[in-house]
N, C-alpha and C. Protein backbone atom coordinates (compact mmCIF):
# COMPACT_ATOMS: atom_id res chain seq x y z
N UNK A 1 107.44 164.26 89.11
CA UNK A 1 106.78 164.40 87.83
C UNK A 1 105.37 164.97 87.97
N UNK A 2 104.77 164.72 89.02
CA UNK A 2 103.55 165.13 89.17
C UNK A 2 103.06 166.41 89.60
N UNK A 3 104.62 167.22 89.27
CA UNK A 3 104.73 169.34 89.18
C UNK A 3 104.72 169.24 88.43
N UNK A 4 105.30 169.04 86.87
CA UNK A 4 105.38 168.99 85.84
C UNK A 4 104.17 168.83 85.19
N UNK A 5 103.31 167.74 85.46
CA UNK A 5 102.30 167.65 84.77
C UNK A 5 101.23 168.41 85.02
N UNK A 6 100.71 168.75 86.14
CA UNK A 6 100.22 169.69 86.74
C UNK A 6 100.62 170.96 85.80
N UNK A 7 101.70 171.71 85.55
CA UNK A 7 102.21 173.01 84.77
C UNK A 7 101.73 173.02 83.99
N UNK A 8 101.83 171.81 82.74
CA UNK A 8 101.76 171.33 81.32
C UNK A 8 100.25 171.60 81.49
N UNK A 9 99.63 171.05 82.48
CA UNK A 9 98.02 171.26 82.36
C UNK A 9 97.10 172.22 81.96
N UNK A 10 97.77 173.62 82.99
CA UNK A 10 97.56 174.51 82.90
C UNK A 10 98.19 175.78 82.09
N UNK A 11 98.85 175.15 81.11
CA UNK A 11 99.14 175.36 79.72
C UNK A 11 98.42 175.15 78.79
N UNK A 12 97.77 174.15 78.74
CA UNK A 12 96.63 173.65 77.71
C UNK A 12 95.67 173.91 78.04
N UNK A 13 94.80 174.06 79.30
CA UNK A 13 94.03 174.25 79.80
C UNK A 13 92.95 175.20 79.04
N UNK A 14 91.97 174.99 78.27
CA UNK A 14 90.81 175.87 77.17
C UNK A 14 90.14 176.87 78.54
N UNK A 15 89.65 178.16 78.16
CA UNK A 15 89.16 179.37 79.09
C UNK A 15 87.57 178.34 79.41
N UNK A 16 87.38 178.69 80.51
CA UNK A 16 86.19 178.23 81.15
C UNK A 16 84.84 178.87 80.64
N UNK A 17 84.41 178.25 79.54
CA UNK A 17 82.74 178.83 78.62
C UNK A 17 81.73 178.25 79.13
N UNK A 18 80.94 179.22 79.71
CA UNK A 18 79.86 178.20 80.48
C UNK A 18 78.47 178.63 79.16
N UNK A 19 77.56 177.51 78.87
CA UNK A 19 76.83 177.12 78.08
C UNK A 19 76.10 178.80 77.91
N UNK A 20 75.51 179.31 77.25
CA UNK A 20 74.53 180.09 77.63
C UNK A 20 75.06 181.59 78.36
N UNK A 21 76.22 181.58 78.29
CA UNK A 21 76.65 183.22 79.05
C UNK A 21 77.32 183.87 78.02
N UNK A 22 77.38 184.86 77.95
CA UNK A 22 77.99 185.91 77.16
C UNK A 22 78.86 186.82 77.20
N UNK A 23 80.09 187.75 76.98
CA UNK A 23 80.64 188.38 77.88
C UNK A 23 80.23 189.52 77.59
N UNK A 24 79.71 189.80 76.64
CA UNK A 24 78.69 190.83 76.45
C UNK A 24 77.08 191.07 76.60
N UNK A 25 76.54 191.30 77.88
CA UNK A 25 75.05 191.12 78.17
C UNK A 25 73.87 191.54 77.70
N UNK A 26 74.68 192.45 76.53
CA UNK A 26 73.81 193.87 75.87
C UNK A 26 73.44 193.10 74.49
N UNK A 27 74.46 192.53 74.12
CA UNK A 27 73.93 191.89 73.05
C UNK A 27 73.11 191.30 72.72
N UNK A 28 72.32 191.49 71.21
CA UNK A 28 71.39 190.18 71.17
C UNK A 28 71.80 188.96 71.63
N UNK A 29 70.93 188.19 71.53
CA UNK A 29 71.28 186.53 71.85
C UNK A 29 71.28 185.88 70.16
N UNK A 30 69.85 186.27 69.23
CA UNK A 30 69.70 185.49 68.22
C UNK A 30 70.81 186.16 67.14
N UNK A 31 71.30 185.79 66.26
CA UNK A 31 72.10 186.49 65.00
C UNK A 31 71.29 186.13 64.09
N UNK A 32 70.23 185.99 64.20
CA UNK A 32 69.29 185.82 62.58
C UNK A 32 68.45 187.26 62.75
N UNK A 33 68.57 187.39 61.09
CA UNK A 33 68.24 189.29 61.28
C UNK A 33 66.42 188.87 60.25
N UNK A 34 65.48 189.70 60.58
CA UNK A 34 64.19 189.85 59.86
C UNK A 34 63.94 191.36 59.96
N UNK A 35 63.40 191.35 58.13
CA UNK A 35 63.11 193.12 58.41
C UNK A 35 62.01 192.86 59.14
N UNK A 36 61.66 194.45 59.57
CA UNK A 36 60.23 194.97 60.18
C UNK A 36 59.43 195.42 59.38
N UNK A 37 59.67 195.49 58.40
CA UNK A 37 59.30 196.60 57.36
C UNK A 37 57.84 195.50 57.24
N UNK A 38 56.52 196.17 56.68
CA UNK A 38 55.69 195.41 56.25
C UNK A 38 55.58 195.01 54.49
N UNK A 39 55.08 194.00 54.19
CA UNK A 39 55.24 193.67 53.19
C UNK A 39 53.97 194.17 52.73
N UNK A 40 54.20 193.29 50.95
CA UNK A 40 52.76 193.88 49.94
C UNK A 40 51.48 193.32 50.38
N UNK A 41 51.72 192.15 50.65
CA UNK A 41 50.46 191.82 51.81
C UNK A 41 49.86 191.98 53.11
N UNK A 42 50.60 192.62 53.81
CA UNK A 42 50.45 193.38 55.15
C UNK A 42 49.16 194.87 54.43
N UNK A 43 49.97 195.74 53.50
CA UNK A 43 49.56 196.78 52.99
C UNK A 43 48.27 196.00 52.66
N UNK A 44 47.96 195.60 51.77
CA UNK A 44 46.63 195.21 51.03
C UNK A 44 45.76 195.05 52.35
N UNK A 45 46.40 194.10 52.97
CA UNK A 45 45.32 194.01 53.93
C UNK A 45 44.81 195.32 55.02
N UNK A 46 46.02 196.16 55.24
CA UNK A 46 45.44 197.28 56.01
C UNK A 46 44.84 197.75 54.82
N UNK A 47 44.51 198.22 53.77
CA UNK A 47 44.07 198.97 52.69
C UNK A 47 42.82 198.38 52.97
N UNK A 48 42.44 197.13 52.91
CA UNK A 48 41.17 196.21 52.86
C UNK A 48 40.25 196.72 53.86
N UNK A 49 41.05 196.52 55.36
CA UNK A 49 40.26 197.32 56.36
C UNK A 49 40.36 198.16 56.41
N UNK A 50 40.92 199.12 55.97
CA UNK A 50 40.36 200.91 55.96
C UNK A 50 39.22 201.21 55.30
N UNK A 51 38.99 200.28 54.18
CA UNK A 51 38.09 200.57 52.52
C UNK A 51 36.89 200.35 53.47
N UNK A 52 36.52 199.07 54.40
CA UNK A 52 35.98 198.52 55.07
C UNK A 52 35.33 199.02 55.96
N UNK A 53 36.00 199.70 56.66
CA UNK A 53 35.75 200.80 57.89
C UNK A 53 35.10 201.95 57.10
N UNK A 54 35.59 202.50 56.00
CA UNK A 54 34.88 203.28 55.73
C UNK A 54 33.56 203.36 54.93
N UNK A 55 33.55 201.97 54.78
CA UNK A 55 31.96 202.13 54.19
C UNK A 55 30.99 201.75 55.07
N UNK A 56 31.40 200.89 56.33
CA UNK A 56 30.33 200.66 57.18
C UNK A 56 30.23 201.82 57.61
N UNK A 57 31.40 203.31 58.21
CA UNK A 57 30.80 204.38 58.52
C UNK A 57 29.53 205.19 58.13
N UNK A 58 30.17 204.89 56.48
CA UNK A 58 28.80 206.02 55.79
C UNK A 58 27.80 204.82 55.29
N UNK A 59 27.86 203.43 55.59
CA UNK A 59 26.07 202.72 55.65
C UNK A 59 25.67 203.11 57.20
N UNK A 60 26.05 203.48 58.29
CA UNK A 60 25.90 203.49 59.85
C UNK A 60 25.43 205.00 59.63
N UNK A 61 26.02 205.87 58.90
CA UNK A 61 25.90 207.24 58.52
C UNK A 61 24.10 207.48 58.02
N UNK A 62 23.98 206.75 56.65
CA UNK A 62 23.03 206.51 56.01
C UNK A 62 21.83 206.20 56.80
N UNK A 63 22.17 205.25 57.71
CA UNK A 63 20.83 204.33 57.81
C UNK A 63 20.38 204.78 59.13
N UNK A 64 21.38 205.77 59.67
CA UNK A 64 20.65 207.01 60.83
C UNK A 64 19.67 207.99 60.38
N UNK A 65 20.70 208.55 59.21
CA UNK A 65 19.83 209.51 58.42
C UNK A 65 18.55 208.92 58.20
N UNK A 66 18.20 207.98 57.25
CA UNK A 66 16.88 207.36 56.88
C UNK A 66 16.12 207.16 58.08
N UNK A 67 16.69 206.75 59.01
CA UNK A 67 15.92 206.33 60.52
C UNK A 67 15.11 207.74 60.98
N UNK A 68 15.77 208.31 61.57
CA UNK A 68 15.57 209.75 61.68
C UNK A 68 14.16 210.64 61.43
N UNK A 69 14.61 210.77 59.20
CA UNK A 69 13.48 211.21 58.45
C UNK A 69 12.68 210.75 59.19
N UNK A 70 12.07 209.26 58.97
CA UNK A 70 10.85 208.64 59.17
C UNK A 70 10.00 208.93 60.58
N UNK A 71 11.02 209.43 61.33
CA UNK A 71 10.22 209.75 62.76
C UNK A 71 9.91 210.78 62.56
N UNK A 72 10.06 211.58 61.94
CA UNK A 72 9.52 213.04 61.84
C UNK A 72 8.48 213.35 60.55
């Protein structure tokens, strides 16, 4: 009996899944999807620092100019 059961075993026997492997290696791992895309608040805020950048240019602009005059 103890061929028999042995057979039967390896009849039922589930494929060997080891925790954490994949049979595909290429694949992602996570299945949760996020756009990339930036949102309306991403924008505002680059908008904020551009507006930003460009006015300290032309006060940095300005306050050369004024510097300048005065030495001459």
């Amino acid at each position: 009996m103890t061929g028999r059961a042995s057979t039967d075993e390896q009849q039922t026997r589930l494929p060997d899944v080891r925790v954490g492997s994949m049979q595909n290696g290429l694949a992602p791992v996570s299945i949760a999807e996020r756009s990339l895309g930036a949102g309306l608040m991403q924008w505002v805020s680059l908008a904020a620092i551009v507006l930003a950048a460009l006015a300290a240019d032309q006060l940095t602009k300005r306050v050369v100019t004024i510097m300048l005059a005065d030495e001459y």
